[in-house]
Structures are given as C-alpha cells and as structure tokens.
C-alpha atoms as a PDB file:
ATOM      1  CA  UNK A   1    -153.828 118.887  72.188  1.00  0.00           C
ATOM      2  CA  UNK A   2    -156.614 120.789  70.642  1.00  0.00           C
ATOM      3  CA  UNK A   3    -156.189 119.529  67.438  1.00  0.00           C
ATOM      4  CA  UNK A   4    -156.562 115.864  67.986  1.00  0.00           C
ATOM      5  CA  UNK A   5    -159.282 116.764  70.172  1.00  0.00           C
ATOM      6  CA  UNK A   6    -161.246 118.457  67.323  1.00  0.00           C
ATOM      7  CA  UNK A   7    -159.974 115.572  65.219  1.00  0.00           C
ATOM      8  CA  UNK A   8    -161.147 112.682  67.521  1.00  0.00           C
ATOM      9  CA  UNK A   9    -164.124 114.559  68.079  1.00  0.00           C
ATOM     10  CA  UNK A  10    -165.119 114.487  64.263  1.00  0.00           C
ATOM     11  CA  UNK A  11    -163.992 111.050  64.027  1.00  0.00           C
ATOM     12  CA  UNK A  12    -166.819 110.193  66.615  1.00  0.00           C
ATOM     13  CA  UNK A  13    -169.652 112.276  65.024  1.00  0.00           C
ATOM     14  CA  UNK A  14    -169.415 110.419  61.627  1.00  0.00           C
ATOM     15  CA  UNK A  15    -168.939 107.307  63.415  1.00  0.00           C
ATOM     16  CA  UNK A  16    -172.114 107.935  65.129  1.00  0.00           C
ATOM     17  CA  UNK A  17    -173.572 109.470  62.149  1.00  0.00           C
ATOM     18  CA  UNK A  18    -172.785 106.075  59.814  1.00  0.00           C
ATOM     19  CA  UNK A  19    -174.131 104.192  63.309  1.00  0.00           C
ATOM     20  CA  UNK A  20    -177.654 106.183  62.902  1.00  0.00           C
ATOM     21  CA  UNK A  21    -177.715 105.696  59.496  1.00  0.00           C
ATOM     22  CA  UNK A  22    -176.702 101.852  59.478  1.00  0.00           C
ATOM     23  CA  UNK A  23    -179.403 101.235  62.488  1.00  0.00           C
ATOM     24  CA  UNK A  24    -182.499 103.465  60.808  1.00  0.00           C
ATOM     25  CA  UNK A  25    -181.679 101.202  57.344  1.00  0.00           C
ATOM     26  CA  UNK A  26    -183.020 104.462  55.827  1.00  0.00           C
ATOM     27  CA  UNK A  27    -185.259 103.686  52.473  1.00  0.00           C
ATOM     28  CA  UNK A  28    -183.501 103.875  49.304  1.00  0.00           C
ATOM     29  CA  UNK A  29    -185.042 105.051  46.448  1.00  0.00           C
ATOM     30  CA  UNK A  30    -183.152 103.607  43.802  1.00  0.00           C
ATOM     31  CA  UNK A  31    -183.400  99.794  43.973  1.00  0.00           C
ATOM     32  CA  UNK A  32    -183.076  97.700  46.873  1.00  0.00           C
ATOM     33  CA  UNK A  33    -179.833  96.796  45.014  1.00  0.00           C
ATOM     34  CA  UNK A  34    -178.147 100.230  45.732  1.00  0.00           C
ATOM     35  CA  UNK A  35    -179.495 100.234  49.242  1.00  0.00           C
ATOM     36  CA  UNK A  36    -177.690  96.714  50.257  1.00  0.00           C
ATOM     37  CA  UNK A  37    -174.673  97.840  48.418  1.00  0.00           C
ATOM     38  CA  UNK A  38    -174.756 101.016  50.067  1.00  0.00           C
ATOM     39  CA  UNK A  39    -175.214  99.427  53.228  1.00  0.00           C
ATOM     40  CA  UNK A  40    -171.889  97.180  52.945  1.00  0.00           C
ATOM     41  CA  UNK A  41    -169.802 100.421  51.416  1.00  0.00           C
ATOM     42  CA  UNK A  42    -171.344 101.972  54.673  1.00  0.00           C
ATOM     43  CA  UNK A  43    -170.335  99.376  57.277  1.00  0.00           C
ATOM     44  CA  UNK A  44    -167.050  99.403  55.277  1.00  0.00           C
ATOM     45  CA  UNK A  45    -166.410 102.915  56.256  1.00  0.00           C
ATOM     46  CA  UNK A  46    -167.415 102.618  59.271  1.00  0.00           C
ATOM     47  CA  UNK A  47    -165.116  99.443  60.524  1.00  0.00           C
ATOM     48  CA  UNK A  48    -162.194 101.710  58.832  1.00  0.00           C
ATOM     49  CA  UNK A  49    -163.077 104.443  60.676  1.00  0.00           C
ATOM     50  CA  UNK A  50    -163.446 102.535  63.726  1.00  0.00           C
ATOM     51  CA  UNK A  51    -159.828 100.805  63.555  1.00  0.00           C
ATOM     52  CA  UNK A  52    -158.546 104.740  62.754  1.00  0.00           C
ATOM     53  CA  UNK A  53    -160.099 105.491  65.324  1.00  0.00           C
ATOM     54  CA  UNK A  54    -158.454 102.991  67.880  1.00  0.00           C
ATOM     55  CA  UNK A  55    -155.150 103.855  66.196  1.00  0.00           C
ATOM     56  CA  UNK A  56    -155.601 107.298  66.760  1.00  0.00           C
ATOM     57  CA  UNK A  57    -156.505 107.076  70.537  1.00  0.00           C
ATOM     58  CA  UNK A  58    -153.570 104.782  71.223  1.00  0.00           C
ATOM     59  CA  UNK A  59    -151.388 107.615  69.262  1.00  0.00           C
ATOM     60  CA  UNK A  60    -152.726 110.526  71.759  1.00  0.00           C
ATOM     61  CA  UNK A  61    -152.213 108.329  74.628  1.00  0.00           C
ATOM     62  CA  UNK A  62    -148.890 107.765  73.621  1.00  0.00           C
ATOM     63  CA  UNK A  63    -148.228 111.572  73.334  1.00  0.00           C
ATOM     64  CA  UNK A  64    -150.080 112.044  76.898  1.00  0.00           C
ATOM     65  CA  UNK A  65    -147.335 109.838  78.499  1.00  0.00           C
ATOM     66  CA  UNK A  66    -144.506 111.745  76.645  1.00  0.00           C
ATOM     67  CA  UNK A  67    -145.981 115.102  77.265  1.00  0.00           C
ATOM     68  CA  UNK A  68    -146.373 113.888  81.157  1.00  0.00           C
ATOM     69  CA  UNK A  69    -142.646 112.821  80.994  1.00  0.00           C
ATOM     70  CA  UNK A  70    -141.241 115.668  79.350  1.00  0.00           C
ATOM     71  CA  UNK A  71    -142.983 118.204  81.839  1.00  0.00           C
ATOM     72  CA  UNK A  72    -141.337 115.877  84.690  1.00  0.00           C
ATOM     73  CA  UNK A  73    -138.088 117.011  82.971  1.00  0.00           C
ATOM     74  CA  UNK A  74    -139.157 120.356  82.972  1.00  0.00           C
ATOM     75  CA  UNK A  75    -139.991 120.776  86.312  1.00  0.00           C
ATOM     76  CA  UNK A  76    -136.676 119.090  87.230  1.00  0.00           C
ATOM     77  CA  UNK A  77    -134.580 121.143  84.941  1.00  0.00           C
ATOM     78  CA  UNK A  78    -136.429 124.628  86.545  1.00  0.00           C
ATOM     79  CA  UNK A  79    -135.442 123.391  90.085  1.00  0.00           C
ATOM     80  CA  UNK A  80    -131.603 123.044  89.455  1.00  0.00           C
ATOM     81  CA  UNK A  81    -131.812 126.404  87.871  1.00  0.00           C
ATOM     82  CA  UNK A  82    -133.001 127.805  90.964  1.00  0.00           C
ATOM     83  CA  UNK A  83    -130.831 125.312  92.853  1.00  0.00           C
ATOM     84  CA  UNK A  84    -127.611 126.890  90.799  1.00  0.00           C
ATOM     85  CA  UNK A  85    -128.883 130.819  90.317  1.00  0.00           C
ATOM     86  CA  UNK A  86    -128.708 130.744  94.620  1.00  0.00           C
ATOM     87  CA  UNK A  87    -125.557 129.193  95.259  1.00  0.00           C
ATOM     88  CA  UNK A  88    -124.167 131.498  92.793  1.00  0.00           C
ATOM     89  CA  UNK A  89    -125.768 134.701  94.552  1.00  0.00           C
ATOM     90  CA  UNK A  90    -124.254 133.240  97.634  1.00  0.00           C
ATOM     91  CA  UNK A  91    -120.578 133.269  96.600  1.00  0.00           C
ATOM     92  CA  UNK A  92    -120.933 136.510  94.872  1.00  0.00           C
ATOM     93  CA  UNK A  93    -122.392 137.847  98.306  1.00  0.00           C
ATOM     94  CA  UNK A  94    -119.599 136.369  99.859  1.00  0.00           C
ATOM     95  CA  UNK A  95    -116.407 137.731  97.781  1.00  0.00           C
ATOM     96  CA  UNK A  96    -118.773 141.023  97.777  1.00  0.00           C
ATOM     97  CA  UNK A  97    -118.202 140.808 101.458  1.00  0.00           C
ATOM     98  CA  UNK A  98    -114.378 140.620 101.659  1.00  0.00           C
ATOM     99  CA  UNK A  99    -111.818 143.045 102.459  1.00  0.00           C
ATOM    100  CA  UNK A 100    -108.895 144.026  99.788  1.00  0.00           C
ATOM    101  CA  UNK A 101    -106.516 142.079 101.565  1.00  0.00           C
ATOM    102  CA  UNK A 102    -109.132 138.745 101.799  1.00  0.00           C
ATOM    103  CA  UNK A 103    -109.907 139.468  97.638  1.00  0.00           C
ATOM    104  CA  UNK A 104    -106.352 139.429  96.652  1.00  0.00           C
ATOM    105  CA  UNK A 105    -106.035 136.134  98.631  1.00  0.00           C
ATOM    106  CA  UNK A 106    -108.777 134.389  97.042  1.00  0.00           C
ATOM    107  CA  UNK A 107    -108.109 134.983  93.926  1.00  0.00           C
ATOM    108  CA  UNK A 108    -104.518 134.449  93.916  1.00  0.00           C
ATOM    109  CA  UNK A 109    -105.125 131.572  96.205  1.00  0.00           C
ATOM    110  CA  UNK A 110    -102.583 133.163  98.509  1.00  0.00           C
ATOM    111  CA  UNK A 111    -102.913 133.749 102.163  1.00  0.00           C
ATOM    112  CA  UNK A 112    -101.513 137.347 103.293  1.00  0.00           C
ATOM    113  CA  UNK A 113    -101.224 136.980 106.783  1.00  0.00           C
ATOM    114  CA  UNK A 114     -98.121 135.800 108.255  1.00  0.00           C
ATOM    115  CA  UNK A 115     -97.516 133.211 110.335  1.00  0.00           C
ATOM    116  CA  UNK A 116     -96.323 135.371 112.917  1.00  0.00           C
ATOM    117  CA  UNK A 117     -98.884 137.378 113.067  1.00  0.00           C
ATOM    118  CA  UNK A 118    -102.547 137.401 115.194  1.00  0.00           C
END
C-alpha cells in the first residue's frame, strides 16, 4: 500500500509541476519556436500522465476491494479455527474425564455394562 502511495503521490507532483509550468507559459529563451513546441511536448506529457494516472487509481481501487475481501476471508477463516480448536478441547476434556471401563467402551464402541445390571 505504501508503494502506490509514494507512486501516486509522485504522479501528482509532476502533474502539478507540468500544470505550473503550462499555466506560468514560462519565457523561453531560444525562439518562440521551441517554446510552442515545448509547450505541446508538455501538454503531451501531461494528458499521458493524466490517463496513467486514472488507470492507476482505478488499479489501487481494485486492489482495495480485494484486499477488503480477502481480510473478510481472513477473519472468517480465524473464527472456525477457534470454532474447531474448542470443540476439540471439549471432547478431549471429556474422554480425559472417563473411567477405564467408560474408555474401553468408547473406543471399542462397546458398552460394558450388562443388561442385567444397575
């Protein structure tokens, strides 16, 4: 994010600088020649950087909305974690809980009590 920042923000400085430049019609010392063609070659870096420019915003907003999105995910992955790490910590505090006879019968899905008995 920084470095479109830094890049947008240069962007606008030389678009502002050309802008100053363009506006001031600074005096040329050359001919007046060199000063209208410098003017066009100007203006004609300065539309280019202009339409950059717009392509480059509509490029960081794009990556906004997929940076927004992706930390949705994020978010939503971290919570089913959680979700999963405690209902894990509950069955292993359950099973810690059981007796030797109640162990052997969950895990060989057997119950030892008789019917007869209780």
């Amino acid at each position: 994010m920084k470095k479109n920042n830094i890049v947008i923000s240069i962007l606008v400085f030389i678009c502002f600088a050309l802008y100053v430049a363009i506006e001031l019609k600074l005096p040329c010392k050359d001919a007046e020649k060199n000063c209208g063609a410098n003017t066009k070659r100007l203006q004609a870096q300065n539309d280019s950087l202009r339409q950059n420019n717009l392509a480059l915003d509509e490029k960081h907003h794009a990556l906004e909305l997929k940076a927004d999105s992706i930390q949705e995910k994020l978010a939503k992955t971290k919570q089913t974690i959680v979700q999963l790490k405690n209902k894990q910590h509950e069955k292993i505090t359950a099973i810690d809980s059981l007796s030797s006879n109640e162990l052997f019968g969950f895990f060989a899905k057997f119950d030892t009590e008789g019917s007869g008995t209780k």
